[in-house]
Each structure stands twice: as C-alpha cells, then as structure tokens.
N, C-alpha and C. Protein backbone atom coordinates (compact mmCIF):
# COMPACT_ATOMS: atom_id res chain seq x y z
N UNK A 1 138.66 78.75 91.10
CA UNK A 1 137.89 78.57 92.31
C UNK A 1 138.25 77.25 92.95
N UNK A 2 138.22 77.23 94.71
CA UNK A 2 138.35 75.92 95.20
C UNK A 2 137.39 75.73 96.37
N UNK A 3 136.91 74.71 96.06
CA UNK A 3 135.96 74.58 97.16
C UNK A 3 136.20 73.46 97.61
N UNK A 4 136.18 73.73 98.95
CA UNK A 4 136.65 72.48 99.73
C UNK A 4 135.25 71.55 100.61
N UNK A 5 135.01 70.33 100.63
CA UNK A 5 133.97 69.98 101.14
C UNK A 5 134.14 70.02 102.73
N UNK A 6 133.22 70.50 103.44
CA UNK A 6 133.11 70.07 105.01
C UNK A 6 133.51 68.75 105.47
N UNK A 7 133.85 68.31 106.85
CA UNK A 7 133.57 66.68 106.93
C UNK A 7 132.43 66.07 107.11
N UNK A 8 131.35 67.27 107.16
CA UNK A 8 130.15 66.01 107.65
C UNK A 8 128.96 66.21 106.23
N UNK A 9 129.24 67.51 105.88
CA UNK A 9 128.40 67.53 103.96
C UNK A 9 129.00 66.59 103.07
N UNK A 10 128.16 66.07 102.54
CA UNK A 10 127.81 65.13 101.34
C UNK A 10 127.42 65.68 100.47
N UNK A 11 127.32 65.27 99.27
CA UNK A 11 127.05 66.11 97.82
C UNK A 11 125.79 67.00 98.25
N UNK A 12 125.11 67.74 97.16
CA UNK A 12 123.96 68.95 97.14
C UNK A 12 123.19 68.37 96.10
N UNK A 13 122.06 69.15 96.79
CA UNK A 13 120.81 68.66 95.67
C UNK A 13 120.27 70.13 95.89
N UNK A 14 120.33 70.64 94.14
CA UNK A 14 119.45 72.32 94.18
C UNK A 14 118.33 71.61 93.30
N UNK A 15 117.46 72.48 94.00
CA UNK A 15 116.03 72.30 93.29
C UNK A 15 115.81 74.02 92.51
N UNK A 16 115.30 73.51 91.60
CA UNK A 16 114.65 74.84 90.93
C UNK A 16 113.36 75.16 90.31
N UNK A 17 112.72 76.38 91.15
CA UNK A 17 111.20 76.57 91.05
C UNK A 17 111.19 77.66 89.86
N UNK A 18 110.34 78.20 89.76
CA UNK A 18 109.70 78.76 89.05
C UNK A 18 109.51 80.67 89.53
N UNK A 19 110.56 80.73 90.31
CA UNK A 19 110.18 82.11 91.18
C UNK A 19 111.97 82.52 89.68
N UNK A 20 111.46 83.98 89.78
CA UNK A 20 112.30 84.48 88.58
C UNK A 20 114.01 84.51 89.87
N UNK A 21 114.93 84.81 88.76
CA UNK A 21 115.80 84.22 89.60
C UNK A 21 116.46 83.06 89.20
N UNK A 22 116.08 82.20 88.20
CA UNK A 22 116.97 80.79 87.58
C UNK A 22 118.58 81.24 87.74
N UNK A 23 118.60 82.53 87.45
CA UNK A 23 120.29 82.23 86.68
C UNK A 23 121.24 81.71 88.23
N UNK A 24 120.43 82.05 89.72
CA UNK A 24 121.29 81.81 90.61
C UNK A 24 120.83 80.24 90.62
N UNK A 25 120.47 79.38 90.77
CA UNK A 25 120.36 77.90 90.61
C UNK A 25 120.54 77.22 89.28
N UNK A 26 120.75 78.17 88.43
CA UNK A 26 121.99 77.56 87.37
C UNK A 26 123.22 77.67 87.71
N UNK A 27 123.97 78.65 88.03
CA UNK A 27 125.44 79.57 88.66
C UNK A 27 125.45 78.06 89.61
N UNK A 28 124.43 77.84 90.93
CA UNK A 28 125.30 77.04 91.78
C UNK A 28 125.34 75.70 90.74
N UNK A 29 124.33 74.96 89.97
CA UNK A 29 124.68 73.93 89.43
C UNK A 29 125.73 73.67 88.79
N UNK A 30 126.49 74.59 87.96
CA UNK A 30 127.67 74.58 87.54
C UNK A 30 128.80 74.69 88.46
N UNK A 31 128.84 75.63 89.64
CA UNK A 31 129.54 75.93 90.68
C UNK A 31 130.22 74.16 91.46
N UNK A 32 128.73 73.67 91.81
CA UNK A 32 129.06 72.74 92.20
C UNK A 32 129.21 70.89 91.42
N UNK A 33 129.07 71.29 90.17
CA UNK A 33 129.31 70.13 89.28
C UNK A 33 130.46 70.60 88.95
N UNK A 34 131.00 71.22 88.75
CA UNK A 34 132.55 71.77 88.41
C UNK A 34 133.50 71.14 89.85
N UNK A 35 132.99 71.11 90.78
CA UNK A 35 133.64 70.58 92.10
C UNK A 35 133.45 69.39 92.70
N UNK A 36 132.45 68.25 91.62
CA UNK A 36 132.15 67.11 92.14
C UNK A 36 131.11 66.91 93.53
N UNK A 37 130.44 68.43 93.77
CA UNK A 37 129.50 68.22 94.97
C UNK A 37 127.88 68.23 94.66
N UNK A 38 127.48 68.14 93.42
CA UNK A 38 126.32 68.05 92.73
C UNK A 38 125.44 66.30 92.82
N UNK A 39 124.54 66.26 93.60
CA UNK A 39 124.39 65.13 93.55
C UNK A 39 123.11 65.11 92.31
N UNK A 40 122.65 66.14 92.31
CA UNK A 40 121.48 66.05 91.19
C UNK A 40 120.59 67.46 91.74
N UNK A 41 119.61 66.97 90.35
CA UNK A 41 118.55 68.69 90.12
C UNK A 41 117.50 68.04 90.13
N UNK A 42 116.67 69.20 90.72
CA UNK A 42 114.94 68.53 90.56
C UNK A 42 114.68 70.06 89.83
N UNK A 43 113.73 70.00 88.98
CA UNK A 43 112.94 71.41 88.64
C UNK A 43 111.17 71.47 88.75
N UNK A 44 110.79 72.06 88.60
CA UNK A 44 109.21 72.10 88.77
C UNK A 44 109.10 72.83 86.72
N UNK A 45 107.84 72.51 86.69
CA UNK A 45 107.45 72.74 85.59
C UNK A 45 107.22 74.72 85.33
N UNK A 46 107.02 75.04 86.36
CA UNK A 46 106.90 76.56 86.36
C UNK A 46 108.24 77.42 85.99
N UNK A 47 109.29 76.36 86.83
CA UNK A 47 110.68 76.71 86.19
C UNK A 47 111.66 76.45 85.28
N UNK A 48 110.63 75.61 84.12
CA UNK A 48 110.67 75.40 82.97
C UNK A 48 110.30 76.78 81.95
N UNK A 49 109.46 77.32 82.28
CA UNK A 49 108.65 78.45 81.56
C UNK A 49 109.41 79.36 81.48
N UNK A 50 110.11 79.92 82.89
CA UNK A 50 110.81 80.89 83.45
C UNK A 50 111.57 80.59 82.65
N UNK A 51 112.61 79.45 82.72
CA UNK A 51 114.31 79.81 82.42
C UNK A 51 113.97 79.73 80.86
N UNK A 52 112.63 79.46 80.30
CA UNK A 52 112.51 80.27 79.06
C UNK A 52 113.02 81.50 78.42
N UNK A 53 111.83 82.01 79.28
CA UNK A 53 111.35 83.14 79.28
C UNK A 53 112.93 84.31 79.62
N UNK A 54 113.29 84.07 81.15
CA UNK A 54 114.81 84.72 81.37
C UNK A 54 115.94 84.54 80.51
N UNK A 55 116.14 83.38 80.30
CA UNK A 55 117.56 82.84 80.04
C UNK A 55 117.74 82.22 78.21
N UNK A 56 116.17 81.91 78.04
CA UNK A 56 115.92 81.50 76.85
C UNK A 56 116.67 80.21 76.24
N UNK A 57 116.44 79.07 77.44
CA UNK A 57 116.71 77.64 77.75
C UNK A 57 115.90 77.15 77.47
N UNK A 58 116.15 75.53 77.17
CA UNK A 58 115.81 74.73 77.52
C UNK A 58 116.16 73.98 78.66
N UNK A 59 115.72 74.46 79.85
CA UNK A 59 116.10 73.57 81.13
C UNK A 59 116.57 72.35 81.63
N UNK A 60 115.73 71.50 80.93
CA UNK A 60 116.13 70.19 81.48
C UNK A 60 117.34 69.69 80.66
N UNK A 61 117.67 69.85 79.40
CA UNK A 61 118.58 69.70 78.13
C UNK A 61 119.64 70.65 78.93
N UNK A 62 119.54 71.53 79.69
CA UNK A 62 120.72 72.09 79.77
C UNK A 62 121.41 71.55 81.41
N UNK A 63 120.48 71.14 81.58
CA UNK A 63 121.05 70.59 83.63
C UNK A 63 121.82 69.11 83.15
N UNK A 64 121.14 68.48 82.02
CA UNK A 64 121.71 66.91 81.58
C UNK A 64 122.94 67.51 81.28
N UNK A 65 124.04 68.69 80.99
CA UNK A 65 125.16 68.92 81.05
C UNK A 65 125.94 68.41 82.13
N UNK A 66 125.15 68.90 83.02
CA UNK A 66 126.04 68.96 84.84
C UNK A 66 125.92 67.62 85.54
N UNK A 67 124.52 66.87 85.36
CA UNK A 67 124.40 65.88 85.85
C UNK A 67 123.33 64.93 85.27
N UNK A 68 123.40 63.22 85.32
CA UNK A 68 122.46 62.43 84.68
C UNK A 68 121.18 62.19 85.98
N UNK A 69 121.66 62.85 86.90
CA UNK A 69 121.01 62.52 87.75
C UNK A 69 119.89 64.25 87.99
N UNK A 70 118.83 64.40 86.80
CA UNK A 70 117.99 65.15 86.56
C UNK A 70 116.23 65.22 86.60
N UNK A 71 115.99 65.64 87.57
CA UNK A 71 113.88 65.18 87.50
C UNK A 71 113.31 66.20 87.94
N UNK A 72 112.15 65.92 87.14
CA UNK A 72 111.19 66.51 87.35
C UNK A 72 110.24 66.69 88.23
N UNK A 73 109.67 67.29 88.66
CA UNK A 73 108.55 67.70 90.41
C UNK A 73 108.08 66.52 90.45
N UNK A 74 107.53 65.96 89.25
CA UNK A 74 106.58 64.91 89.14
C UNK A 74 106.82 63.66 89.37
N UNK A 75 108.30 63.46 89.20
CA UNK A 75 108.93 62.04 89.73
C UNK A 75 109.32 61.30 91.09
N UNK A 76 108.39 60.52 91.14
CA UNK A 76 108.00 60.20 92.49
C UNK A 76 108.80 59.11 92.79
N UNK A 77 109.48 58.38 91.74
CA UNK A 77 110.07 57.44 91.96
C UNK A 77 111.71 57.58 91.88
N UNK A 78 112.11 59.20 91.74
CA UNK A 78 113.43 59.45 91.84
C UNK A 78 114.22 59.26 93.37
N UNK A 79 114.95 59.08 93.90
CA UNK A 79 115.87 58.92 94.84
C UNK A 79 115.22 59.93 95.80
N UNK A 80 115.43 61.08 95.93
CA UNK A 80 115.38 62.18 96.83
C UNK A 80 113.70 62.03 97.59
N UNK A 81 112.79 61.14 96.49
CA UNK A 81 111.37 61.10 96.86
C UNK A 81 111.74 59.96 98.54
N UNK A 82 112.17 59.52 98.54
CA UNK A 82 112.68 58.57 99.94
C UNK A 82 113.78 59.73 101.25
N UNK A 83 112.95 59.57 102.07
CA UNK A 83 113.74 59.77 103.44
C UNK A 83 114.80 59.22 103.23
N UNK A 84 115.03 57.72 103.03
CA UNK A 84 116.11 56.57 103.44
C UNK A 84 117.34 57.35 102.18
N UNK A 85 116.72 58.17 101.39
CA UNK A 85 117.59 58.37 100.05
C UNK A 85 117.98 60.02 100.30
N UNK A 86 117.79 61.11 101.73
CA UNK A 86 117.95 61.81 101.77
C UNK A 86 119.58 62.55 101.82
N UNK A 87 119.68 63.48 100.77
CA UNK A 87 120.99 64.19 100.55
C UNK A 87 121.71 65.17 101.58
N UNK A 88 122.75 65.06 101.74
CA UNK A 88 123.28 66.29 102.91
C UNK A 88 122.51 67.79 103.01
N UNK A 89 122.36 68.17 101.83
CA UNK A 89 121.79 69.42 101.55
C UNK A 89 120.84 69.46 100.59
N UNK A 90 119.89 70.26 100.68
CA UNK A 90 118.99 70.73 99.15
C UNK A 90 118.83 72.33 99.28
N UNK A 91 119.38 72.50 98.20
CA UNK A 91 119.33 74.26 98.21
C UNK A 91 117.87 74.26 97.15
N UNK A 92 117.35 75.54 97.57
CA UNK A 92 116.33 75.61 96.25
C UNK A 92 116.21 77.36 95.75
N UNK A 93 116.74 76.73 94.54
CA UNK A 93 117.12 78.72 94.29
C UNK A 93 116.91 78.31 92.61
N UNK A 94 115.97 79.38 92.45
CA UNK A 94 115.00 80.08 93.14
C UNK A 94 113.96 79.77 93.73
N UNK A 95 113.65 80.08 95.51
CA UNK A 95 112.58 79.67 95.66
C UNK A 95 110.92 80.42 95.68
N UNK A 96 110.36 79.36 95.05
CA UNK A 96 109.07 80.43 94.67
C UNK A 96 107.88 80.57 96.33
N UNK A 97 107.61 81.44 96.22
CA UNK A 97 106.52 81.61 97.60
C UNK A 97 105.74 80.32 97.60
N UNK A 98 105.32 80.24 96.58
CA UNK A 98 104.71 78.83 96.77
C UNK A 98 105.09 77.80 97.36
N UNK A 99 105.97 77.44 96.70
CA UNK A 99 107.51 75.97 97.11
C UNK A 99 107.31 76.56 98.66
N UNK A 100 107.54 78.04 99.41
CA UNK A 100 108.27 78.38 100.56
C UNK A 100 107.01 77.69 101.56
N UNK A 101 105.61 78.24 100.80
CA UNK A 101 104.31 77.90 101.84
C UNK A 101 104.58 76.77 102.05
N UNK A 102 104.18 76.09 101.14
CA UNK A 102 104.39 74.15 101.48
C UNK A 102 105.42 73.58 102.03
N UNK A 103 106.67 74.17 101.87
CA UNK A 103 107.56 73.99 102.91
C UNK A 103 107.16 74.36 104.21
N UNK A 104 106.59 75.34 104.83
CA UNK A 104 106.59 76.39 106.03
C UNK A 104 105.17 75.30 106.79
N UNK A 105 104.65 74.67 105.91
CA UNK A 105 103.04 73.69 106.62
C UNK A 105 103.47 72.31 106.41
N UNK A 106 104.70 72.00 105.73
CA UNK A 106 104.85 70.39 105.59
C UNK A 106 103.91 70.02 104.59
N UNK A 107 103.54 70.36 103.70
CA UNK A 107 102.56 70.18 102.46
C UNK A 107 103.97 69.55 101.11
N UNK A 108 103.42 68.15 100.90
CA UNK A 108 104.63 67.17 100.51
C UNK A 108 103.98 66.91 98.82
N UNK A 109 103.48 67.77 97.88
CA UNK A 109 102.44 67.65 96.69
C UNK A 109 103.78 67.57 95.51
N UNK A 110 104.78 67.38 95.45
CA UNK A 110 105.83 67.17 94.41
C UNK A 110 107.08 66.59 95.21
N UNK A 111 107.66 66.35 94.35
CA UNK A 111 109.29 66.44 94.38
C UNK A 111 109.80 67.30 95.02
N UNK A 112 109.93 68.50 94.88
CA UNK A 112 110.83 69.33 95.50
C UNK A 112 110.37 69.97 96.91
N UNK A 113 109.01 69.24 97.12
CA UNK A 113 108.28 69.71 98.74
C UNK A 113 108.85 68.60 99.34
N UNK A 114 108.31 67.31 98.94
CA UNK A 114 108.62 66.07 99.52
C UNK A 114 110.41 65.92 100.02
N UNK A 115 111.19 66.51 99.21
CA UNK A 115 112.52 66.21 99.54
C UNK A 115 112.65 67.28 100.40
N UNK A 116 112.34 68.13 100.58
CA UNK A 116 112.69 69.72 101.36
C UNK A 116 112.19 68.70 103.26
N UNK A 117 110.95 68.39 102.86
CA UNK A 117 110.94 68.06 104.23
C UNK A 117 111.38 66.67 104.91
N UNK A 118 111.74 66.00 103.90
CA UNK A 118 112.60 64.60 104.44
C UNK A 118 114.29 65.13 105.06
N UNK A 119 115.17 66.65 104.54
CA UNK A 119 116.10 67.04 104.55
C UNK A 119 115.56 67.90 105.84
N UNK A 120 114.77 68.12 106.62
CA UNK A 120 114.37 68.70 107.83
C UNK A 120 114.21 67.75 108.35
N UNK A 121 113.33 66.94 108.60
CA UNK A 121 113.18 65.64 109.20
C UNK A 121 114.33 65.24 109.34
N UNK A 122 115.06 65.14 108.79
CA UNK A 122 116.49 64.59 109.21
C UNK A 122 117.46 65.12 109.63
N UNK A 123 117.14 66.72 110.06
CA UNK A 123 117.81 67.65 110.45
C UNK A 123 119.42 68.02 109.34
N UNK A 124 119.19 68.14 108.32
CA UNK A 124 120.14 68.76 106.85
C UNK A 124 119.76 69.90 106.86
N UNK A 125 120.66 70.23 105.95
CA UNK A 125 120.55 71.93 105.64
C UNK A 125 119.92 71.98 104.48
N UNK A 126 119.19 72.70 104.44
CA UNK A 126 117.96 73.12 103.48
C UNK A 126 117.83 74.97 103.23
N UNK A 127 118.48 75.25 102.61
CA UNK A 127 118.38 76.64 101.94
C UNK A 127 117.61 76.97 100.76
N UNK A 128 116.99 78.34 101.26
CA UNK A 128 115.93 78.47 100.31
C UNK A 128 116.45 79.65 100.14
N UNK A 129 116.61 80.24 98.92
CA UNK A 129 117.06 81.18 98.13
C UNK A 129 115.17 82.15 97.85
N UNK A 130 115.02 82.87 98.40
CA UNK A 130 113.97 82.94 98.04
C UNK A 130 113.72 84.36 97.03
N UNK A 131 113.27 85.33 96.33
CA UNK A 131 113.30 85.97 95.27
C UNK A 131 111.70 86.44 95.31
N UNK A 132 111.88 87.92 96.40
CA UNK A 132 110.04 87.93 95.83
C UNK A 132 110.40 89.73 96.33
N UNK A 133 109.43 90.86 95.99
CA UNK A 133 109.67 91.62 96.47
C UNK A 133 108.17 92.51 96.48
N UNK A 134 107.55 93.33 96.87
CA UNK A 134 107.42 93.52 98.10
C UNK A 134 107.20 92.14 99.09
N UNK A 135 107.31 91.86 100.11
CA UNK A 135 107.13 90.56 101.14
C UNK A 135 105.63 91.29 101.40
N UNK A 136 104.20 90.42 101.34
CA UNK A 136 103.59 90.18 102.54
C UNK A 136 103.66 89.91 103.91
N UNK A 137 102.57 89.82 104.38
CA UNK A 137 102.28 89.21 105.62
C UNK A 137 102.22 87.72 105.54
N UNK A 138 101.56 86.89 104.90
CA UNK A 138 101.98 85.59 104.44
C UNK A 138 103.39 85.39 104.36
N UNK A 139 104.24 86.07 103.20
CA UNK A 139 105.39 85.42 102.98
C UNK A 139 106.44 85.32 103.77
N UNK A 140 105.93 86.44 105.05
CA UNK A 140 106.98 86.17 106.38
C UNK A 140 106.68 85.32 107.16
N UNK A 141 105.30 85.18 107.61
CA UNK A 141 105.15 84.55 108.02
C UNK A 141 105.46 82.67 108.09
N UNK A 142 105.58 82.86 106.48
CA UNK A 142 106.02 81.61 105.92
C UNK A 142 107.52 81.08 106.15
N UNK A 143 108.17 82.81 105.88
CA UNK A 143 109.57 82.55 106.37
C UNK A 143 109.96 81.77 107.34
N UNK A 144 108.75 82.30 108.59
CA UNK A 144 109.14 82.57 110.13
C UNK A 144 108.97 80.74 110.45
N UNK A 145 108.06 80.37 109.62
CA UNK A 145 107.46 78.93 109.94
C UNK A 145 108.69 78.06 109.21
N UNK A 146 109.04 78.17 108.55
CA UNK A 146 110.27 77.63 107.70
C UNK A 146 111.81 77.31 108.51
N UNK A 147 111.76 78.64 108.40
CA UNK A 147 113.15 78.60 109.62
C UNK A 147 112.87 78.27 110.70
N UNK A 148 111.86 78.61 111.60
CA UNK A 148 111.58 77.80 113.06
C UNK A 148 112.02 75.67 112.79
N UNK A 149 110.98 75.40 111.77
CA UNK A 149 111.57 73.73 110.95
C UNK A 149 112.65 74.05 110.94
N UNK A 150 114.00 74.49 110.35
CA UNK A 150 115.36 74.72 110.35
C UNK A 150 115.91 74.91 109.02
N UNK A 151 114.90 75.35 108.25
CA UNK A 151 115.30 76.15 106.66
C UNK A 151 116.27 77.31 107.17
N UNK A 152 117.22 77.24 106.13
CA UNK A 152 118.07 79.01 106.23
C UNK A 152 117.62 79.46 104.88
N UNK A 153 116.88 80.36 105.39
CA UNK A 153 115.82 81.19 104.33
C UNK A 153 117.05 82.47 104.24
N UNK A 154 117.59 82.23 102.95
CA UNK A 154 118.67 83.31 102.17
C UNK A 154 117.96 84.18 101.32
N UNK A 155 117.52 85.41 101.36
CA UNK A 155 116.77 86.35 100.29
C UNK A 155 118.08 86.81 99.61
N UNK A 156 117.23 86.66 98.15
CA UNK A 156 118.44 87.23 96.57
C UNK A 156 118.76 88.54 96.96
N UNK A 157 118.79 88.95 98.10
CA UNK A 157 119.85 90.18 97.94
C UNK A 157 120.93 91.14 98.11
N UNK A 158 121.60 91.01 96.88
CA UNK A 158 123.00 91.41 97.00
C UNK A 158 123.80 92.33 97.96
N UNK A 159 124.71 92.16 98.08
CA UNK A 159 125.46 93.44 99.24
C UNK A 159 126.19 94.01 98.14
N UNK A 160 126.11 95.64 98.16
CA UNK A 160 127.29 96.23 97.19
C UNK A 160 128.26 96.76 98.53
N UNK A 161 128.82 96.26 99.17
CA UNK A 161 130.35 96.58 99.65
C UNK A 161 130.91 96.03 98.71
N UNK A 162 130.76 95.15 98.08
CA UNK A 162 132.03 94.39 97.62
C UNK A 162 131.90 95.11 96.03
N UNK A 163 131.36 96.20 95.80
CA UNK A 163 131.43 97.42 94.74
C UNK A 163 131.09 96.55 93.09
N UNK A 164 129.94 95.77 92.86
CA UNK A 164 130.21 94.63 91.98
C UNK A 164 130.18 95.92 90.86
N UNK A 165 130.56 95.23 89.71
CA UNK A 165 130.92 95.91 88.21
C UNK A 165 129.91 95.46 87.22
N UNK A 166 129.69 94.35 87.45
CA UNK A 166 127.96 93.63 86.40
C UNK A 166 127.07 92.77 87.42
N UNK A 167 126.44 92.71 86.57
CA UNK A 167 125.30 91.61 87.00
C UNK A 167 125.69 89.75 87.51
N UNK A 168 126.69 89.82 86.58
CA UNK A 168 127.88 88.70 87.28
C UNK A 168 128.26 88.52 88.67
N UNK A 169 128.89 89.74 89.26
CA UNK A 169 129.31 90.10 90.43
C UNK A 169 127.55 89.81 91.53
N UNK A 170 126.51 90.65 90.99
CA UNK A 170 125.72 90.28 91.96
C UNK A 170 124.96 88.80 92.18
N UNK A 171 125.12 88.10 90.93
CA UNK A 171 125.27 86.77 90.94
C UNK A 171 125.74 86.16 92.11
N UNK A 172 126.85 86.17 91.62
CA UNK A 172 128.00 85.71 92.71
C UNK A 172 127.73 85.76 94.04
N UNK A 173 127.68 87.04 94.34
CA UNK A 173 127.12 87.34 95.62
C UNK A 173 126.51 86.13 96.65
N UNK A 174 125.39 86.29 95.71
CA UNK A 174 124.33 85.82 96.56
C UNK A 174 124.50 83.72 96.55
N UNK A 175 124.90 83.37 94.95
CA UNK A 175 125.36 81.76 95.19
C UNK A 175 126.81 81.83 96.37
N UNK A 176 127.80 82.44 96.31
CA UNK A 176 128.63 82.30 97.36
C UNK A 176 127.99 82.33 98.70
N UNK A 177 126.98 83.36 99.17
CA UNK A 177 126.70 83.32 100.36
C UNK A 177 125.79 82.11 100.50
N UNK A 178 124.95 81.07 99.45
CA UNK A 178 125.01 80.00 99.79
C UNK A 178 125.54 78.93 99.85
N UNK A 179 127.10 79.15 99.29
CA UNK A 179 128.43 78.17 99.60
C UNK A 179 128.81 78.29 100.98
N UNK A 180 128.96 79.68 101.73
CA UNK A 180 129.22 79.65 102.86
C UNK A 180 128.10 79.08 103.98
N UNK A 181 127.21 79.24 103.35
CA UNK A 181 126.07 78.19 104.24
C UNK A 181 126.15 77.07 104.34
N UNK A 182 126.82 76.47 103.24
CA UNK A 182 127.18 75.21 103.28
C UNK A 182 128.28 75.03 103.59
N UNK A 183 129.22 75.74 104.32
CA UNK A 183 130.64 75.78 104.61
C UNK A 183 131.54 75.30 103.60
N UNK A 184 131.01 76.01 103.12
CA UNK A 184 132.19 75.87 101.13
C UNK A 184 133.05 76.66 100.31
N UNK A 185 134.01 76.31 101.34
CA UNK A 185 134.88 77.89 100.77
C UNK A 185 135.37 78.01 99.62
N UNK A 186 135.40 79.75 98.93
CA UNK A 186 134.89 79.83 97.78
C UNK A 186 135.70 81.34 97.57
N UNK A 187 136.12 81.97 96.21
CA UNK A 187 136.19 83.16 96.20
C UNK A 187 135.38 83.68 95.10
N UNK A 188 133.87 83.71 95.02
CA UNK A 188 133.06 84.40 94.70
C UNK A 188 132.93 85.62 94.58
N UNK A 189 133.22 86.19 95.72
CA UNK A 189 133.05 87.58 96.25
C UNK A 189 133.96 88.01 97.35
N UNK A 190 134.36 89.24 97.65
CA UNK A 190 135.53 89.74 98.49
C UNK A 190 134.88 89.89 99.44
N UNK A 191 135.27 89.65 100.79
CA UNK A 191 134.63 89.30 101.90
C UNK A 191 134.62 90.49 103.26
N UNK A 192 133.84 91.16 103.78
CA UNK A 192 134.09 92.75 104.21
C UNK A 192 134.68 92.42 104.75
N UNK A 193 135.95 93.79 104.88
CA UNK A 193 137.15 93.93 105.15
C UNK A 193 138.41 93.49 104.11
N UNK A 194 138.20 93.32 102.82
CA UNK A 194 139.82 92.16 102.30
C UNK A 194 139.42 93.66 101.37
C-alpha cells in the first residue's frame, strides 16, 4: 500500500467510541501508523468494553503499538484537549450515537467531543464513521446537525461491487473510503469501473 499525504493534511487523530465496529478504527490506526500519518488515539471507556468483547483486546496496550501518543476520554490535559493543539483531521470510527449527539449540539463532556469540535471550529475534517442500524429520527437528525457544522458523516456500509471474498474486504471498504476523504490514496478496494 501507498499513501500519499495531501499538501494541506497533517497527521490524523482517530478517536474510538464504544459503538460496535472497533475493528474499522483499529484497520485505520495501523493503516495510518504504517504510513507515518497517525498523530495519536483517544478512546472512550465504552470502547474499552467493546474491543473486549469483539476483538478480545486489550485496547489501550494494543494502540501503545502504533503510537505513544495514546488517551483516554478523560484526559483533559492531552494535546488535542486545546484548540491551539488542533490536528488536520480526527476521524472517529466507530462512532457511537452518543459521541454523534454531542457532536451535532456542541456538547464538549470528554476528550473526544472536545477535540471533534475544536477540528470544526477550525474548519478540519472531521469524519465520523458512524455504525448504528435501524436510524431513528434523532440519529438523523443528529446527522443532519453534524454535517450542516461540517462533519462528513461516513455510515459502515460496505459496497459489494467490488465483489469482497471476507470480512477483510468489507473492512477495507469502508477505512479506504475514509482515506479518500482524506485524500489518501490507497488500494484498499477496486474502485467502480477498474
């Protein structure tokens, strides 16, 4: 794989909630610590439980692989908690409805709210991977409030044109289509028409 950086993106910051779904905000953490565009991880404690529960991790022991630069919701005194310290990008995959509300009202109660809206405020790209199924009336609405702020609200789901063979392939999918959000070219996935 080669990924080439944009000229005006600067490293990434993925956050990871607690909405099921870890393995795609593990996939990009490796994706992009493998390419030197990882500036660091925040996780929430809910997505501690999860990547239990899914993946049968230890989360934070396993992100200190990719990067030293690792915190928790609760750390208020990490870098990303500052505007003045805001990153080119913060992807957050998986994002949980929750994380999406408090994003969608400017509600700043952790780490990974507080940085989501300093990376709007400053007009960055902020992708939210979001992972929920049936949608309410709330959770669009939340969408709708999100992206109006200038979130690109990416839902986990896969396209089979590209005919995937495992669960790998639909992986892929969906972290590539947030490489191309970040204009990060990538061969993840075969692109309609190739």
């Amino acid at each position: 794989m080669s990924l080439h950086e944009s000229e005006k993106l600067s490293k990434v910051v993925v956050a990871i909630t607690g909405a099921s779904g870890i393995v795609y905000g593990l996939r990009l953490v490796k994706i992009l610590s493998n390419n030197g565009l990882l500036d660091g991880v925040i996780y929430t404690r809910s997505a501690v439980a999860v990547a239990k529960h899914e993946e049968g991790i230890d989360l934070e022991n396993l992100l200190k692989k990719f990067t030293r630069r690792v915190y928790s919701e609760d750390r208020w005194d990490a870098p990303y908690a500052s505007s003045s310290n805001t990153p080119g990008a913060l992807v957050i995959a998986p994002c949980s409805m929750n994380t999406l509300a408090k994003i969608a009202n400017g509600i700043q109660d952790n780490l990974v709210t507080r940085a989501a809206n300093s990376v709007l405020r400053l007009k960055r790209r902020l992708v939210l991977v979001i992972r929920e199924t049936p949608l309410g009336i709330a959770e669009i609405e939340n969408m709708l409030k999100a992206a109006i702020r200038g979130a690109v609200i990416l839902p986990a789901s896969p396209g089979f044109y590209t005919k995937p063979k495992s669960i790998d392939d639909l992986i892929n999918f969906i972290v590539g289509k947030v490489l191309d959000v970040l204009n990060l070219e990538h061969n993840l996935y075969k692109r309609w028409g190739e």
